[in-house]
Structures are given as structure tokens and as C-alpha cells.
PDB file of N, CA and C in Angstrom:
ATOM      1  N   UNK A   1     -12.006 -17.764  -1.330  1.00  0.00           N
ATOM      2  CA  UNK A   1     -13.102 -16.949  -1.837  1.00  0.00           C
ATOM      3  C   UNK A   1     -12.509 -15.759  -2.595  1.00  0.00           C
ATOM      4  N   UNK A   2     -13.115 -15.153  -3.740  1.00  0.00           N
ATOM      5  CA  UNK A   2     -12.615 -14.424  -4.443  1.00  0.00           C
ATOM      6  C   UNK A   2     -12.662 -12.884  -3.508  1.00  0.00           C
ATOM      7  N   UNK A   3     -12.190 -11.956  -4.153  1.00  0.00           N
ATOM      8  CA  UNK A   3     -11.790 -10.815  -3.164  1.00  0.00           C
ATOM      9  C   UNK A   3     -12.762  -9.963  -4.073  1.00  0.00           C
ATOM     10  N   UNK A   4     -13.898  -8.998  -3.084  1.00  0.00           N
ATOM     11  CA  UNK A   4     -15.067  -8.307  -3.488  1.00  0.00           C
ATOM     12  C   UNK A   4     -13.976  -7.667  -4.493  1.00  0.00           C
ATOM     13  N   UNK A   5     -13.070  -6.519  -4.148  1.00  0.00           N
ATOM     14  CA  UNK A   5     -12.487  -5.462  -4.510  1.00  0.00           C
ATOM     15  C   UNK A   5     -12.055  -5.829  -6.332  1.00  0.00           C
ATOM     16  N   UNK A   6     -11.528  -7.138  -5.998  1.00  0.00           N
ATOM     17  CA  UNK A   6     -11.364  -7.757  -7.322  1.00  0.00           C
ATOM     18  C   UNK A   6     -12.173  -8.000  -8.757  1.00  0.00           C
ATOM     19  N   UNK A   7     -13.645  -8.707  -7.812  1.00  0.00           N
ATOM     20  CA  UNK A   7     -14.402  -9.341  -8.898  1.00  0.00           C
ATOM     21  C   UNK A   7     -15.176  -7.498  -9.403  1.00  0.00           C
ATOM     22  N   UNK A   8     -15.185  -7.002  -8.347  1.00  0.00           N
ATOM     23  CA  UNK A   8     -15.686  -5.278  -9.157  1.00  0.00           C
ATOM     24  C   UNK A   8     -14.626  -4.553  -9.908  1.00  0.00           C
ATOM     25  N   UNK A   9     -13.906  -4.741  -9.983  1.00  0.00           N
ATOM     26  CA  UNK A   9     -12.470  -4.139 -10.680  1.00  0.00           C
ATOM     27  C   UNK A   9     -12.713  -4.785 -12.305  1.00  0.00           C
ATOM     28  N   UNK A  10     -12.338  -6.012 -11.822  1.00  0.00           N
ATOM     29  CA  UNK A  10     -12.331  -7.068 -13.026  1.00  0.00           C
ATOM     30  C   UNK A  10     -13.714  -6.701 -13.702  1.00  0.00           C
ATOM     31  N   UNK A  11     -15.167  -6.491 -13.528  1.00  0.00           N
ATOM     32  CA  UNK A  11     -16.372  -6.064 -14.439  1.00  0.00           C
ATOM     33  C   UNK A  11     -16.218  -5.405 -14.684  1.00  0.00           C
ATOM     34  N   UNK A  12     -15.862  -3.798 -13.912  1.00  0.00           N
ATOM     35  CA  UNK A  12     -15.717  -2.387 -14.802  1.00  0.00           C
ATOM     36  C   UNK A  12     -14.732  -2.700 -15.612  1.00  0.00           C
ATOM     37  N   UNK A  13     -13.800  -3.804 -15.928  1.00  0.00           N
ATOM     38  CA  UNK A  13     -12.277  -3.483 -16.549  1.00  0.00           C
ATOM     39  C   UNK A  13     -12.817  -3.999 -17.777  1.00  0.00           C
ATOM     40  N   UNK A  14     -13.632  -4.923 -17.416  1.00  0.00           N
ATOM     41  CA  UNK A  14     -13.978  -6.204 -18.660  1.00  0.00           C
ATOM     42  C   UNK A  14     -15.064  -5.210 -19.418  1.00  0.00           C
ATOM     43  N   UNK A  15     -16.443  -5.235 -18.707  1.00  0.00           N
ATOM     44  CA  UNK A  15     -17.584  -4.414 -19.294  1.00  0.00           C
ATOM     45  C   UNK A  15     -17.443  -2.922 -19.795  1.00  0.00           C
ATOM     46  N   UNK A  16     -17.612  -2.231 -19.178  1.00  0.00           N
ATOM     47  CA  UNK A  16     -17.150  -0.807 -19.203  1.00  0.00           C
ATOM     48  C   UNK A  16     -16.438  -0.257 -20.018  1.00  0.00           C
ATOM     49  N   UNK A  17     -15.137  -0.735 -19.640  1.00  0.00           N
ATOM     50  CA  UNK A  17     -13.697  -0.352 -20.329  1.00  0.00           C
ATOM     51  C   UNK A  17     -13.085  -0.636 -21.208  1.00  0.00           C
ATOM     52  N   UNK A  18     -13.522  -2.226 -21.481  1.00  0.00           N
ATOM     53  CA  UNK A  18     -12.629  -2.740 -22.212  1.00  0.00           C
ATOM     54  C   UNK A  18     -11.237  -3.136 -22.078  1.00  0.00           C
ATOM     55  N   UNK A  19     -10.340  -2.823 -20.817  1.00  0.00           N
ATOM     56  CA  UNK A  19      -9.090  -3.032 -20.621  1.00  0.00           C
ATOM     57  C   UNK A  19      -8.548  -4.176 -20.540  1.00  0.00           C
ATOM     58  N   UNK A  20      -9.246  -5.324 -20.125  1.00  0.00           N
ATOM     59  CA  UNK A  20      -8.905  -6.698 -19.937  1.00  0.00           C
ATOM     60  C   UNK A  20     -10.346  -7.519 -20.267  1.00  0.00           C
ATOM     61  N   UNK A  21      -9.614  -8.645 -20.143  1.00  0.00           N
ATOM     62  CA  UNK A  21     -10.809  -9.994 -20.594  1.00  0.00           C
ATOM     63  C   UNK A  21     -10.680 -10.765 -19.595  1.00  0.00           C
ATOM     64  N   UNK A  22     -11.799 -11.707 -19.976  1.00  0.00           N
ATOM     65  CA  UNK A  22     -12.065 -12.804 -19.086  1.00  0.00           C
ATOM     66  C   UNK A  22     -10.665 -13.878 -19.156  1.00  0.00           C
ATOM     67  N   UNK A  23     -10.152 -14.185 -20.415  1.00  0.00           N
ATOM     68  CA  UNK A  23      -9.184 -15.013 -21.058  1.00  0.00           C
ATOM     69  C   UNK A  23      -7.679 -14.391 -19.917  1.00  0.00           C
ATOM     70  N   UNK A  24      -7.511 -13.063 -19.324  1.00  0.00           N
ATOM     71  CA  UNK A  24      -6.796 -12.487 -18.665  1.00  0.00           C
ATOM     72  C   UNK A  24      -6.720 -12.734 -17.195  1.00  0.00           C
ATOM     73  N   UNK A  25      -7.804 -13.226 -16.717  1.00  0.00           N
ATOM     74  CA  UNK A  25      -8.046 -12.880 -15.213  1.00  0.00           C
ATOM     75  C   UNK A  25      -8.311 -14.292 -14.638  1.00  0.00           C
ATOM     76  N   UNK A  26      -7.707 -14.455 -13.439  1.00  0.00           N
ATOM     77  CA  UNK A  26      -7.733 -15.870 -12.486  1.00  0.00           C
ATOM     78  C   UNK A  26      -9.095 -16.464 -12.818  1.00  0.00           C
ATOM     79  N   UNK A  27      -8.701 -17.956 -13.193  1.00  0.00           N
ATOM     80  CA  UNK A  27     -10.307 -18.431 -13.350  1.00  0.00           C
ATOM     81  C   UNK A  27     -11.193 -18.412 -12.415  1.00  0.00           C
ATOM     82  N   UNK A  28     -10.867 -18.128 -11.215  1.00  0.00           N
ATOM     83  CA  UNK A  28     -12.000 -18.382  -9.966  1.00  0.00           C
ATOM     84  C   UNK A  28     -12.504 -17.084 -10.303  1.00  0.00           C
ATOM     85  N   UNK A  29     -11.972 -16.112 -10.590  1.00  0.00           N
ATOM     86  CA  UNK A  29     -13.163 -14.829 -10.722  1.00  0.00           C
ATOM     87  C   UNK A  29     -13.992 -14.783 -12.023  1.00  0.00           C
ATOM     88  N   UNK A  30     -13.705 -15.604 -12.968  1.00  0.00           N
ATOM     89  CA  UNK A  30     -14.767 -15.532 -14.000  1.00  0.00           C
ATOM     90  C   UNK A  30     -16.119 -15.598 -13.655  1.00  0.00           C
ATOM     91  N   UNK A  31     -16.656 -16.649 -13.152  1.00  0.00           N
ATOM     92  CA  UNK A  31     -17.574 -16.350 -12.639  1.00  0.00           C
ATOM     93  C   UNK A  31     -18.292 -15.454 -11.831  1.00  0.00           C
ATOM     94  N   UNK A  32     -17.490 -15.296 -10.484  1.00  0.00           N
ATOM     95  CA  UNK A  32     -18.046 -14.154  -9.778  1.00  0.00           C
ATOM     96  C   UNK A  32     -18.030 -12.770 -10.742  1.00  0.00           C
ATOM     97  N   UNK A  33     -17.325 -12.708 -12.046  1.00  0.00           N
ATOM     98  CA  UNK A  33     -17.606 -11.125 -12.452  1.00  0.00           C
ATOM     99  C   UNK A  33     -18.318 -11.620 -13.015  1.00  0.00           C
ATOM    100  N   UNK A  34     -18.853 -12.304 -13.773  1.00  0.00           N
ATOM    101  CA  UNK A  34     -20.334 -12.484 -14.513  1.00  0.00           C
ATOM    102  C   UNK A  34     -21.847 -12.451 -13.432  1.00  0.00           C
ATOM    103  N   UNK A  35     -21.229 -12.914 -12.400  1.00  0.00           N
ATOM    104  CA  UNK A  35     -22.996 -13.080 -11.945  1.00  0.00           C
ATOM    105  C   UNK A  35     -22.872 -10.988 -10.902  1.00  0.00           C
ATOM    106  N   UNK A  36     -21.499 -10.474 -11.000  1.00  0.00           N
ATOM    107  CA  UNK A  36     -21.673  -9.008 -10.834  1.00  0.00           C
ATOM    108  C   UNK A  36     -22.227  -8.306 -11.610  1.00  0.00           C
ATOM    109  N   UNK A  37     -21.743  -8.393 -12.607  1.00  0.00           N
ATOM    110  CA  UNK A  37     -22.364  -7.404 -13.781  1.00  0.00           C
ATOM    111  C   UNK A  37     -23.765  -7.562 -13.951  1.00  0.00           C
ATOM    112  N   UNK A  38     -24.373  -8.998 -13.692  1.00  0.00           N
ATOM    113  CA  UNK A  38     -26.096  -9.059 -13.614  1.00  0.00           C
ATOM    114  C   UNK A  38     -26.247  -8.906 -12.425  1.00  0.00           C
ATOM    115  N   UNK A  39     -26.006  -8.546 -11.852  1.00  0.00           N
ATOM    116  CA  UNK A  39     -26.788  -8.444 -10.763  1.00  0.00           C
ATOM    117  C   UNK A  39     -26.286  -7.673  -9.578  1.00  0.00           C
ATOM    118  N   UNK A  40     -24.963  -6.996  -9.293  1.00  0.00           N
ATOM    119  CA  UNK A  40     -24.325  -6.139  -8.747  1.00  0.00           C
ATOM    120  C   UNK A  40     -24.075  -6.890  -7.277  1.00  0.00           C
ATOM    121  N   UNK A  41     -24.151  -8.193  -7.710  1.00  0.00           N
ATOM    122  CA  UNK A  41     -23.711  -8.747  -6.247  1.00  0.00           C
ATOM    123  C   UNK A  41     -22.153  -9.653  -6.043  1.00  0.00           C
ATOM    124  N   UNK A  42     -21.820  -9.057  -5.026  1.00  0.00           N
ATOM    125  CA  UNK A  42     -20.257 -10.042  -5.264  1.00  0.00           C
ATOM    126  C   UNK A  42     -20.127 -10.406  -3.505  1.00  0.00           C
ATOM    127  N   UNK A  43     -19.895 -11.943  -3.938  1.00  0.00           N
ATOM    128  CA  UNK A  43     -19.915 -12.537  -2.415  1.00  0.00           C
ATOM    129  C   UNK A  43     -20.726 -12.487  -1.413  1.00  0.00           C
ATOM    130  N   UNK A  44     -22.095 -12.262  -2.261  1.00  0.00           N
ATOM    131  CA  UNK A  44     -23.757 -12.011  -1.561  1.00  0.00           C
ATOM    132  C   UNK A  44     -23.782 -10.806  -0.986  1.00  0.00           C
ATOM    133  N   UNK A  45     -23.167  -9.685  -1.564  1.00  0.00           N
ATOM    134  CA  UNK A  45     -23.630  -8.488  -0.711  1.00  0.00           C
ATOM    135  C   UNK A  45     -23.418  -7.666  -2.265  1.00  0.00           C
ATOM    136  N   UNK A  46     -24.667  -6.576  -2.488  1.00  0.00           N
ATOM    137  CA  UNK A  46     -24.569  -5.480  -3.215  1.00  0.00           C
ATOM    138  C   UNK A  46     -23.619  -4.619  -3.113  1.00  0.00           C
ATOM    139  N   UNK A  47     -22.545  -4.665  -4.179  1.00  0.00           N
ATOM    140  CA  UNK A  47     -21.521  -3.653  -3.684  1.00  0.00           C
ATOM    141  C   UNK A  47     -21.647  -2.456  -5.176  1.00  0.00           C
ATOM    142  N   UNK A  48     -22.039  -1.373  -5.109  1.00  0.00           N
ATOM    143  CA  UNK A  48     -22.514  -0.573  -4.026  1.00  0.00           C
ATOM    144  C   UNK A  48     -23.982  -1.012  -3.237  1.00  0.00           C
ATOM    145  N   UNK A  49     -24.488  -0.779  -2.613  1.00  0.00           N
ATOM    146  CA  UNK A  49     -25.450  -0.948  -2.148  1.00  0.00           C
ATOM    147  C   UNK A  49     -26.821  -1.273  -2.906  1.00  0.00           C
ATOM    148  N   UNK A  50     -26.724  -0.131  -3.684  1.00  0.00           N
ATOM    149  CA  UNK A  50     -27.557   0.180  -4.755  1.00  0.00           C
ATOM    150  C   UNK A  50     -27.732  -0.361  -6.248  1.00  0.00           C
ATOM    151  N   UNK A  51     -26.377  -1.161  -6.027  1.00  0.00           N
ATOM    152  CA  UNK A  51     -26.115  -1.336  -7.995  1.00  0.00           C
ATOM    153  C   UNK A  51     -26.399  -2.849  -7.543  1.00  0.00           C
ATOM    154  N   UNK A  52     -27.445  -2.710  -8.740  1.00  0.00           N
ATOM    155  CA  UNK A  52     -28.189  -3.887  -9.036  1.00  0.00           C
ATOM    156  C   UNK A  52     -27.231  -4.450 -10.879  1.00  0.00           C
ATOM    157  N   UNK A  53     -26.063  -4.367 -10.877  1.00  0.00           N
ATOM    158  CA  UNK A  53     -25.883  -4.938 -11.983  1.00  0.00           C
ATOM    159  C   UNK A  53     -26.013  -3.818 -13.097  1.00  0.00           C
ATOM    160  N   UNK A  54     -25.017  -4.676 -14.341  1.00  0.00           N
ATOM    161  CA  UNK A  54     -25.037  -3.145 -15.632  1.00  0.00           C
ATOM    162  C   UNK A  54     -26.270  -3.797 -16.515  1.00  0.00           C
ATOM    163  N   UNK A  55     -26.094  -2.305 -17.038  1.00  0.00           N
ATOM    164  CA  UNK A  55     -27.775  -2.239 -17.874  1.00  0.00           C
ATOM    165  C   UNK A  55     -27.535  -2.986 -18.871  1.00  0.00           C
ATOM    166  N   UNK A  56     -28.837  -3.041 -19.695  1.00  0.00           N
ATOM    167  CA  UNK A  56     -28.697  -3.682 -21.361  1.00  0.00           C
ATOM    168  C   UNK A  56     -27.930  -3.398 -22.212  1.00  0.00           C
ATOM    169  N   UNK A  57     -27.748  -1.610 -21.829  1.00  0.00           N
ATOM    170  CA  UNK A  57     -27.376  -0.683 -22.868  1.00  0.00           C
ATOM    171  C   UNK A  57     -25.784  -0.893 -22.732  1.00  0.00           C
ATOM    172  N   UNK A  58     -25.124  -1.541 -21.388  1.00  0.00           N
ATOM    173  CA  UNK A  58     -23.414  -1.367 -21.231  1.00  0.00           C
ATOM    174  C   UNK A  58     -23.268  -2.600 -21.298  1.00  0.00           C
ATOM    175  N   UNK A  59     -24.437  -3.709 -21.258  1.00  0.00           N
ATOM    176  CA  UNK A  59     -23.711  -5.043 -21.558  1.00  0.00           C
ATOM    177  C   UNK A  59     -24.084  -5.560 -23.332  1.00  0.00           C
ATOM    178  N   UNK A  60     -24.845  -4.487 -23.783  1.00  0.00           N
ATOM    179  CA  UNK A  60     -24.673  -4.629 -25.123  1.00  0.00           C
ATOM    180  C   UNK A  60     -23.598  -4.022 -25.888  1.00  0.00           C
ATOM    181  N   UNK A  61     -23.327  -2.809 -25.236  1.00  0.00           N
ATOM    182  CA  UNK A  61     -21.842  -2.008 -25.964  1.00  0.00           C
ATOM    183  C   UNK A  61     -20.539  -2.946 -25.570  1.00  0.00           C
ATOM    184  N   UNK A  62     -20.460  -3.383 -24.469  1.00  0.00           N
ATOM    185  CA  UNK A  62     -19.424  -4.415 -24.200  1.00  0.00           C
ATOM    186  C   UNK A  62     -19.405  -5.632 -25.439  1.00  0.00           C
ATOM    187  N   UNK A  63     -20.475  -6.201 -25.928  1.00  0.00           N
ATOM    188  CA  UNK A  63     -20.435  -7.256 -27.187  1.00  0.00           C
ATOM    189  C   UNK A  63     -19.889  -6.268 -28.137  1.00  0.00           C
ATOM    190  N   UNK A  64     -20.595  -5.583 -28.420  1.00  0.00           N
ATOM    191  CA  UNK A  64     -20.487  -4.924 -30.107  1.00  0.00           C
ATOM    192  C   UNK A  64     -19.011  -4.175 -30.179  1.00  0.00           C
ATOM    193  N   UNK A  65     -18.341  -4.087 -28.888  1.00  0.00           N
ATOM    194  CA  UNK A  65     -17.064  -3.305 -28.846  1.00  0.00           C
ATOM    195  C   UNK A  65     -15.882  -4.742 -28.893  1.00  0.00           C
ATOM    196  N   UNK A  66     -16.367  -6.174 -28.701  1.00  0.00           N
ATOM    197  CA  UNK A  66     -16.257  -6.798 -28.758  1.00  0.00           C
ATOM    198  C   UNK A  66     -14.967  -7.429 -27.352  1.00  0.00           C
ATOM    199  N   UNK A  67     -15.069  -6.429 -26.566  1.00  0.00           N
ATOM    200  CA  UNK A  67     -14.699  -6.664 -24.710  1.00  0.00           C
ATOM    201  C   UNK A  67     -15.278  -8.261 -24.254  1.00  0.00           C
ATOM    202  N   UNK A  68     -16.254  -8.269 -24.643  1.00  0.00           N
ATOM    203  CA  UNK A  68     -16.544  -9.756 -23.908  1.00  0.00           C
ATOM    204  C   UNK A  68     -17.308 -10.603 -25.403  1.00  0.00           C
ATOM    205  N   UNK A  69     -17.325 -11.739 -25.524  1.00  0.00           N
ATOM    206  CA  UNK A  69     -18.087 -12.650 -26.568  1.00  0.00           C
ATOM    207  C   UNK A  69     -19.008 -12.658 -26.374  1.00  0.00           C
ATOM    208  N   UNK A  70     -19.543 -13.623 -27.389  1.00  0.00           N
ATOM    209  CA  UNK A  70     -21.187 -14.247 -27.651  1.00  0.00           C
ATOM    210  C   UNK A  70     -21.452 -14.996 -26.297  1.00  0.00           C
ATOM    211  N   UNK A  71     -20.731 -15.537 -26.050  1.00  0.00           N
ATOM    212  CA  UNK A  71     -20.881 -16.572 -24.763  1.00  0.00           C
ATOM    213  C   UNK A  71     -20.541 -16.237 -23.843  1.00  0.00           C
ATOM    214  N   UNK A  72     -19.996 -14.981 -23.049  1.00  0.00           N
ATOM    215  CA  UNK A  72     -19.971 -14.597 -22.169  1.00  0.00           C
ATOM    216  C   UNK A  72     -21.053 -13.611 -22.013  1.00  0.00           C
ATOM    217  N   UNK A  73     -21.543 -13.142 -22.909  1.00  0.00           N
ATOM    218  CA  UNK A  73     -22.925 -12.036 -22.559  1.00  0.00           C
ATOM    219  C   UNK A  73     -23.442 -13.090 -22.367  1.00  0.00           C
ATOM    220  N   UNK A  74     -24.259 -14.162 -22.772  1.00  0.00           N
ATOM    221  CA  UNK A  74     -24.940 -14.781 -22.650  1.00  0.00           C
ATOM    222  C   UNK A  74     -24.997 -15.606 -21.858  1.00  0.00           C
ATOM    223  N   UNK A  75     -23.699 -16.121 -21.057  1.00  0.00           N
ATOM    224  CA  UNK A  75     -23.497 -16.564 -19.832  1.00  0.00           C
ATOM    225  C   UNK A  75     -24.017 -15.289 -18.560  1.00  0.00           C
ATOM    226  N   UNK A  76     -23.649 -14.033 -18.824  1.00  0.00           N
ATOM    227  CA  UNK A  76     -24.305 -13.255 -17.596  1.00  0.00           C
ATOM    228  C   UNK A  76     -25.895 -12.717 -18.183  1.00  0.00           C
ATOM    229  N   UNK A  77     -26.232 -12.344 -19.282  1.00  0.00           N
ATOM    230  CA  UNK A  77     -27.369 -12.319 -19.285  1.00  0.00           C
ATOM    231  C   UNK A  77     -28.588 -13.720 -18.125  1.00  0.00           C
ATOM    232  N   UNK A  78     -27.846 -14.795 -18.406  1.00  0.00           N
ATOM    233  CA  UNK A  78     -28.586 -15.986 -18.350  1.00  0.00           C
ATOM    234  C   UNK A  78     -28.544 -16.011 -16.517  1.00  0.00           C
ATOM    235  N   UNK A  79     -27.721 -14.687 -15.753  1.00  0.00           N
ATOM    236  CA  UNK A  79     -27.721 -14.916 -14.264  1.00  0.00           C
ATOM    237  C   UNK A  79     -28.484 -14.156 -13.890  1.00  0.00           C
ATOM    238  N   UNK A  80     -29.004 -13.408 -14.690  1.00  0.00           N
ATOM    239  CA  UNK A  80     -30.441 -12.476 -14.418  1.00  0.00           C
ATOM    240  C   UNK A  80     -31.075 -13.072 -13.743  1.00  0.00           C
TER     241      UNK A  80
END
């Protein structure tokens, strides 16, 4: 099973930041950071408690900064 600490590292690094990509990171966490970023859940528990996933506004600056593709927004949009 992927490691919580990880798949939240890996979204802020990917979304957020820009520091790394999906093309970078163990394939078993691709997924789990996509269905984080929609939805702020990793390994069925809200981590933080509260975060329900990044907004429109940081998973649209993540495309246009060009951090993640066409097909990866649209792969986590689509886990909404």
C-alpha cells in the first residue's frame, strides 16, 4: 500500500509546486496522488481532516504552468 506521507508530498510537489511529475514518481502512487488532489483522501482517510482536495483555481494553475498535462487534470478532475 502506498505510504499516506508520500502520496501528500508527491500532490503538493506535483500540483502546487511544480517540483516533480507524475513521469518522476513510483507508478503505484500515480494514482493515489490523483484521486488526493480531488478529493483530499489518501488510503481512505482525509489527510488533513478537513482537506477535501485542491480547488479549480490550483488544479487549473497546475495545467497552464504546465506541472501536470491534459490527461492528468482530466484524469483527477474525472475522480471528483
Amino acid at each position: 500500500m502506498p505510504l499516506s506521507f508520500r502520496i501528500t508530498s508527491y500532490a503538493r510537489n506535483i500540483y502546487i509546486f511544480g517540483t516533480t511529475s507524475f513521469s518522476l514518481i513510483d507508478p503505484a502512487y500515480v494514482n493515489p496522488v490523483k484521486v488526493y488532489a480531488a478529493t483530499g483522501v489518501a488510503n481512505g482517510v482525509h489527510s488533513p481532516a478537513d482537506f477535501n482536495g485542491y480547488s479549480d483555481a490550483e488544479l487549473n494553475n497546475a495545467l497552464a504552468q504546465g506541472w501536470i498535462t491534459q490527461q492528468e487534470y482530466d484524469d483527477t478532475i474525472a475522480l471528483r
